[in-house]
Protein backbone atom coordinates (compact mmCIF):
# COMPACT_ATOMS: atom_id res chain seq x y z
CA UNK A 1 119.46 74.64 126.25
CA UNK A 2 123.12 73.18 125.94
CA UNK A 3 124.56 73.61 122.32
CA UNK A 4 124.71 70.18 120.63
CA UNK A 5 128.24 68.47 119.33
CA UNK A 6 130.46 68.78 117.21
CA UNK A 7 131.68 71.65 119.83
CA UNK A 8 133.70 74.44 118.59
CA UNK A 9 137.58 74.10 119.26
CA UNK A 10 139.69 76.96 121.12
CA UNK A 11 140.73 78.53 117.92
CA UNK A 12 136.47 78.33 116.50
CA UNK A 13 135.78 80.49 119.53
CA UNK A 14 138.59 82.96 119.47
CA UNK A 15 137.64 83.55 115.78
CA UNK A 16 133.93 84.14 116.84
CA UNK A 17 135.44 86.60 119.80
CA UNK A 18 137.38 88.55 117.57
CA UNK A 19 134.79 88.68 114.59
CA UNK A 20 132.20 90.09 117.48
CA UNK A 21 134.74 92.43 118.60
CA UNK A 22 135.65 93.56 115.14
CA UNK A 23 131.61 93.91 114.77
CA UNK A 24 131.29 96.12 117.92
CA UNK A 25 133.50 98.59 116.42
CA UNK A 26 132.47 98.87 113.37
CA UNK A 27 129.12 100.46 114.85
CA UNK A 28 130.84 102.47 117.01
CA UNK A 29 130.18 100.59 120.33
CA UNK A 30 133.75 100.15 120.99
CA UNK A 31 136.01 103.20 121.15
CA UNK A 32 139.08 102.72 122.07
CA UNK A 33 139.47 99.54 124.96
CA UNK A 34 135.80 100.18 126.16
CA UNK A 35 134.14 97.22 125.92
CA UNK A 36 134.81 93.36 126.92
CA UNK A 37 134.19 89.85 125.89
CA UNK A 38 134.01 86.54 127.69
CA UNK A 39 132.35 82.82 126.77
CA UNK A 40 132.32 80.22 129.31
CA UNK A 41 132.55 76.37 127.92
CA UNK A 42 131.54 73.17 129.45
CA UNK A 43 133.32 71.03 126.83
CA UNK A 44 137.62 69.62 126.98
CA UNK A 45 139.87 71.86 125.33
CA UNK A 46 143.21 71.90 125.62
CA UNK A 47 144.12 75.37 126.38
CA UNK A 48 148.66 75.28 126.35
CA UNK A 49 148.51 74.80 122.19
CA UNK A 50 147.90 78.62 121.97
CA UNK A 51 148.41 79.52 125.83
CA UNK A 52 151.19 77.90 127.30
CA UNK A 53 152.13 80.29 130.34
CA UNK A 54 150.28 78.76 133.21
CA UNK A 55 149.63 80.82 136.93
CA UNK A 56 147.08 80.29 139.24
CA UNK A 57 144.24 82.84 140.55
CA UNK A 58 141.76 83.68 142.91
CA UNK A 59 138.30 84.19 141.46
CA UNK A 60 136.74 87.74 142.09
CA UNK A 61 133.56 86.09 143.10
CA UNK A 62 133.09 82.53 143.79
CA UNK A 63 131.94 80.15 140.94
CA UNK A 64 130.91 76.67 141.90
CA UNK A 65 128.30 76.32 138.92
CA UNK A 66 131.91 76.82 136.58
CA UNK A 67 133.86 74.41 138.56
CA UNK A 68 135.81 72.35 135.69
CA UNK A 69 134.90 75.26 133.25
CA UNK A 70 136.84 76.52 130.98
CA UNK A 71 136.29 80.82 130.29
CA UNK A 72 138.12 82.62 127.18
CA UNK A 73 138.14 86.54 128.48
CA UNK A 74 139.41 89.34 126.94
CA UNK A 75 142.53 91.09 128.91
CA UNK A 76 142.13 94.88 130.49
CA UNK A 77 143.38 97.92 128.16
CA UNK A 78 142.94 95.76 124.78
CA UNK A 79 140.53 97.29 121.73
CA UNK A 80 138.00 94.84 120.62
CA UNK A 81 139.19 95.51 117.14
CA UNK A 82 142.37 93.97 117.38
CA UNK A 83 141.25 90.51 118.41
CA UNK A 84 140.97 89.29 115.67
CA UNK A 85 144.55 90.29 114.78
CA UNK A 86 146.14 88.38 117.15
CA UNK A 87 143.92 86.02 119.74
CA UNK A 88 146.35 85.37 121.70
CA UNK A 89 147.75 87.96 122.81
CA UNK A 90 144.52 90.09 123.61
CA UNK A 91 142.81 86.88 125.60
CA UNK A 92 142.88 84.58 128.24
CA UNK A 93 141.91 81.19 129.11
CA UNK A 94 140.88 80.67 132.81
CA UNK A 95 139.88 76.66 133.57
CA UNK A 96 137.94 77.24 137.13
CA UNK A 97 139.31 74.48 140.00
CA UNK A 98 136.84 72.22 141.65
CA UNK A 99 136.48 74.19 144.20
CA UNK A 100 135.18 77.57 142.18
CA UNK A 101 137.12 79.79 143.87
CA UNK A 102 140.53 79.15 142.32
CA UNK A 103 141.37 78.60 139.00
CA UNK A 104 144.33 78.48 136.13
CA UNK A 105 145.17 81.15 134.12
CA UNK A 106 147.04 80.53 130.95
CA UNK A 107 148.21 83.48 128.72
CA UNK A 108 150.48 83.59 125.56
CA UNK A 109 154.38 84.60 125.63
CA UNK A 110 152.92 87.47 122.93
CA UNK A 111 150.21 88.31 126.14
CA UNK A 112 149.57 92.39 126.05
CA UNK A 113 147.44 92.68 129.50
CA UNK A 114 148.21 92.69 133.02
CA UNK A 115 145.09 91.10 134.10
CA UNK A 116 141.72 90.36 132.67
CA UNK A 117 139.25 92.71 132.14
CA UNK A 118 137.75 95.29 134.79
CA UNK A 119 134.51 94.17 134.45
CA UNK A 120 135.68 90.06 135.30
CA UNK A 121 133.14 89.95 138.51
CA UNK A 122 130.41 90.55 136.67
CA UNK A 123 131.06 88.68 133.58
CA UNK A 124 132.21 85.48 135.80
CA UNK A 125 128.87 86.23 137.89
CA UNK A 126 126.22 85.93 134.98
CA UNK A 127 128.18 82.71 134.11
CA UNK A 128 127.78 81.05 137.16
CA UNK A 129 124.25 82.37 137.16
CA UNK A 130 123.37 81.39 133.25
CA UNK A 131 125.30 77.79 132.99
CA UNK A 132 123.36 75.48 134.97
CA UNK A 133 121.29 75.27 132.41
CA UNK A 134 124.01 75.36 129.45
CA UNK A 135 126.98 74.18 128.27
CA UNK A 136 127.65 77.48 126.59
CA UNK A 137 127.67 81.16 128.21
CA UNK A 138 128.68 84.48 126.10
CA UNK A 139 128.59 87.64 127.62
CA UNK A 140 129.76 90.69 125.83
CA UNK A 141 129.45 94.16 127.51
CA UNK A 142 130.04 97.30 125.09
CA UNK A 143 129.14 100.80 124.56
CA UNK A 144 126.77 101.39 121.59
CA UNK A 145 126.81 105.14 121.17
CA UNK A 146 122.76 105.91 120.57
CA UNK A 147 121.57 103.99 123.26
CA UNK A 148 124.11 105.23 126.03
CA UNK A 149 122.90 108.45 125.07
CA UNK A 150 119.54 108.13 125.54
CA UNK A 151 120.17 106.62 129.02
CA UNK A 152 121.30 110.11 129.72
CA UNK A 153 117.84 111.42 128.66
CA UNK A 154 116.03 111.38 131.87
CA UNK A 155 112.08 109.99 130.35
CA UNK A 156 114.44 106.97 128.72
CA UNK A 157 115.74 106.07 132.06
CA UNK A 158 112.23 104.26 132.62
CA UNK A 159 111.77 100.55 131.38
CA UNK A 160 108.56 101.34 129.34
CA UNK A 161 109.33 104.47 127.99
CA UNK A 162 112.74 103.30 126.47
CA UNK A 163 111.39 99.85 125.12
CA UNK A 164 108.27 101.08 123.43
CA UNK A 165 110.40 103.72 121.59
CA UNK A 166 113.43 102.32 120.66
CA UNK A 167 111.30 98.48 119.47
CA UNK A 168 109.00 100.39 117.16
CA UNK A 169 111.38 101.01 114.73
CA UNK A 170 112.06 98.01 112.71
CA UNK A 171 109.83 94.61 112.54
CA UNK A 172 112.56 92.78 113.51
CA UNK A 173 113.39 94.43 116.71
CA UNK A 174 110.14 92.61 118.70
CA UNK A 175 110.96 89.08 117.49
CA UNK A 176 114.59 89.51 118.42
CA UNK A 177 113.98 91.28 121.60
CA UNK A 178 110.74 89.85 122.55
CA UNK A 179 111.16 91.18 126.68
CA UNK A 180 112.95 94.52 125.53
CA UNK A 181 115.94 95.69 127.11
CA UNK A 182 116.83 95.62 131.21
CA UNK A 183 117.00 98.87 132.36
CA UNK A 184 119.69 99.43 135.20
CA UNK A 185 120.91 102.81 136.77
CA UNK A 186 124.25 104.14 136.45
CA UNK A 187 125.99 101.76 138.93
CA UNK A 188 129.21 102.35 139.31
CA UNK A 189 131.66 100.35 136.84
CA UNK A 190 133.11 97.44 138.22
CA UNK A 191 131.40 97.20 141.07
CA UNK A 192 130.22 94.51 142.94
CA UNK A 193 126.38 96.47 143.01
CA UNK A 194 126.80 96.23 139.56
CA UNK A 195 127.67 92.88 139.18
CA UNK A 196 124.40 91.97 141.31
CA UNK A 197 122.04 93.94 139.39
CA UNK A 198 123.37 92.80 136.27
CA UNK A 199 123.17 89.25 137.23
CA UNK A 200 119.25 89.61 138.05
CA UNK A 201 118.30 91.50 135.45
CA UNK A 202 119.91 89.32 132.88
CA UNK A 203 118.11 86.25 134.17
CA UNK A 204 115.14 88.13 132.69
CA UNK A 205 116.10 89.91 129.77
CA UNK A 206 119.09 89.09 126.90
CA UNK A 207 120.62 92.44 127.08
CA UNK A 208 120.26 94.98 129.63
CA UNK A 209 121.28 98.96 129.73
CA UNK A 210 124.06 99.91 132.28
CA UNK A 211 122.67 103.87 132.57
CA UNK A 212 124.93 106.20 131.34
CA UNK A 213 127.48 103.52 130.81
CA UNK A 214 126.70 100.66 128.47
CA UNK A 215 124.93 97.41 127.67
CA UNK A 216 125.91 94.32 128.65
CA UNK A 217 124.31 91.20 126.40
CA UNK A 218 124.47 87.45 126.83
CA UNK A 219 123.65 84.35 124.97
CA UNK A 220 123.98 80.27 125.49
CA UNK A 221 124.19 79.99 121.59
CA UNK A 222 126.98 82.39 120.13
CA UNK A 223 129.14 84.88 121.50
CA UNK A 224 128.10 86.67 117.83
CA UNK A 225 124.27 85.69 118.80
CA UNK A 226 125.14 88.23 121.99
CA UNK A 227 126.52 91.25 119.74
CA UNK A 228 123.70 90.90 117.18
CA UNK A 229 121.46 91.62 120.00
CA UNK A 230 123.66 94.57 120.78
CA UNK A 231 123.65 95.49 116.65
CA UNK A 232 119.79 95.33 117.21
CA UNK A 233 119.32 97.48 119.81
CA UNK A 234 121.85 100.06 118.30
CA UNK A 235 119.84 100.17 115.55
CA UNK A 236 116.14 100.92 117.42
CA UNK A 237 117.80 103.38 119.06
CA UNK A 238 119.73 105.47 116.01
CA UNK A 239 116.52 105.62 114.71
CA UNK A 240 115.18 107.03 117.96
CA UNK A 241 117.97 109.77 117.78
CA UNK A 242 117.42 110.43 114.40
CA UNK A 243 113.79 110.86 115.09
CA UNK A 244 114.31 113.10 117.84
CA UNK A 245 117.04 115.16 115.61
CA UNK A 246 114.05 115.81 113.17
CA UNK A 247 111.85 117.25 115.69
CA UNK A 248 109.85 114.06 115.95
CA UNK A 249 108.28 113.58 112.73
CA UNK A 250 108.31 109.91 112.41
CA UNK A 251 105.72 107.51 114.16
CA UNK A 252 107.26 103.85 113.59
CA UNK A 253 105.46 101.05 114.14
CA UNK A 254 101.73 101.69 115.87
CA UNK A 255 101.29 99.72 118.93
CA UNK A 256 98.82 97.79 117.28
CA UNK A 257 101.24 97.31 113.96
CA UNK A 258 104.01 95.67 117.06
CA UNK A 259 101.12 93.63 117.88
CA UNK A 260 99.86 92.24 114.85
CA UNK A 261 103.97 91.23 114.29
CA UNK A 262 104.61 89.79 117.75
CA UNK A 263 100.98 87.55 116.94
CA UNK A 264 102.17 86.77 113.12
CA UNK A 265 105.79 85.13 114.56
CA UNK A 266 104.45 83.97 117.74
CA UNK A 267 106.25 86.45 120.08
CA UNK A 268 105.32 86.64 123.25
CA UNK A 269 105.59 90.30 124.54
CA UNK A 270 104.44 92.57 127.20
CA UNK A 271 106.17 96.13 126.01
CA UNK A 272 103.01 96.70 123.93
């Protein structure tokens, strides 16, 4: 559903990308550069106020649905905790050409990247996928630490497994993450396999687990909607950990208990 007006201006959404990246960090899914951030805008903005250097670049993966879009994307190397430091020089702002294979990149003279992030193809990819039905598209990919580990754990590599252990935690966890997570295998980074898979399973799911690599979460309200998601599933699974650190002494929430919660706000899930 596109976000209504008033829309937020360049610098609204640069201080949303650099509160989410400041956010990310603080609960350790962010250590040093790991991690990216990109929102994709249907709206007029006027991008040479805060990034007047202007070149122009071939898409990794064609992008009709973004034609005339404008993307804010965080640059390769740079920590997610120093966006909100300086915008400009950790971000760019890519308007995509008629065409959606071209497109305009405009940096800032204080720019500290060579190029956008690694992980462009697959962030420009779940755009294209998510905005025909928006005006708005965040995707954030980042590495929470709890629930990277357990996709090392083989029995959480499996969909059900992982959901019904890491949602029984908290209350809050079912309403927020009604479908659960997407589980993926390790795929390797940057890849255009990856980029696939992660386009698919997001069309399904609002964050999904790159095995033994990450998350990557989306949302067509807020790029800080996306990293709560990411905050929530942290959460569900440093309980898990801590639960498993204690020999397994805790039960969380009974199936039925997930139930009863999912029927009191009207959830619609099939984990339990």
């Amino acid at each position: 559903m596109p976000i209504p007006e008033p829309y937020p201006d360049l610098d609204d959404l640069m201080l949303m990308i650099g509160e989410a990246g400041g956010r990310l960090s603080d609960i350790d899914a962010s250590e040093g550069a790991a991690g990216n951030i990109s929102l994709a805008i249907r709206w007029a903005v006027e991008p040479r106020r805060r990034f007047p250097i202007i070149e122009p670049i071939t898409l990794p993966v064609p992008a009709p649905a973004l034609a005339d879009c404008g993307l804010l994307v965080t640059g390769s190397g740079r920590r997610l905790r120093e966006i909100a430091e300086l915008p400009v020089a950790n971000l760019g702002f890519v308007r995509v050409n008629a065409d959606g294979h071209t497109g305009t990149l405009y940096t800032s003279p204080e720019r500290r990247f060579t190029r956008l992030t690694s992980e462009f193809n697959s962030h420009l990819a779940v755009h294209n996928d998510q905005m025909p039905s928006t005006n708005f598209s965040a995707v954030i990919h980042a590495q929470p630490l709890h629930l990277t580990y357990l996709s090392h754990v083989p029995r959480y590599q499996d969909f059900t497994f992982l959901n019904q252990h890491i949602l029984r935690w908290e209350p809050e966890l079912i309403v927020n993450l009604p479908e659960g997570v997407g589980v993926l295998p390790f795929i390797m980074p940057g890849s255009d396999e990856l980029m696939a898979a992660s386009v698919e399973a997001l069309r399904t799911h609002k964050v999904i687990l790159w095995g033994k690599h990450g998350v990557m979460a989306r949302s067509d309200v807020s790029v800080k909607r996306a990293c709560d998601l990411i905050e929530y599933i942290e959460t569900g699974a440093r309980y898990e950990c801590l639960n498993l650190s204690m020999g397994e002494i805790g039960e969380g929430l009974t199936a039925d208990q997930v139930r009863a919660i999912a029927a009191n706000f009207n959830v619609q899930q099939r984990i339990y």
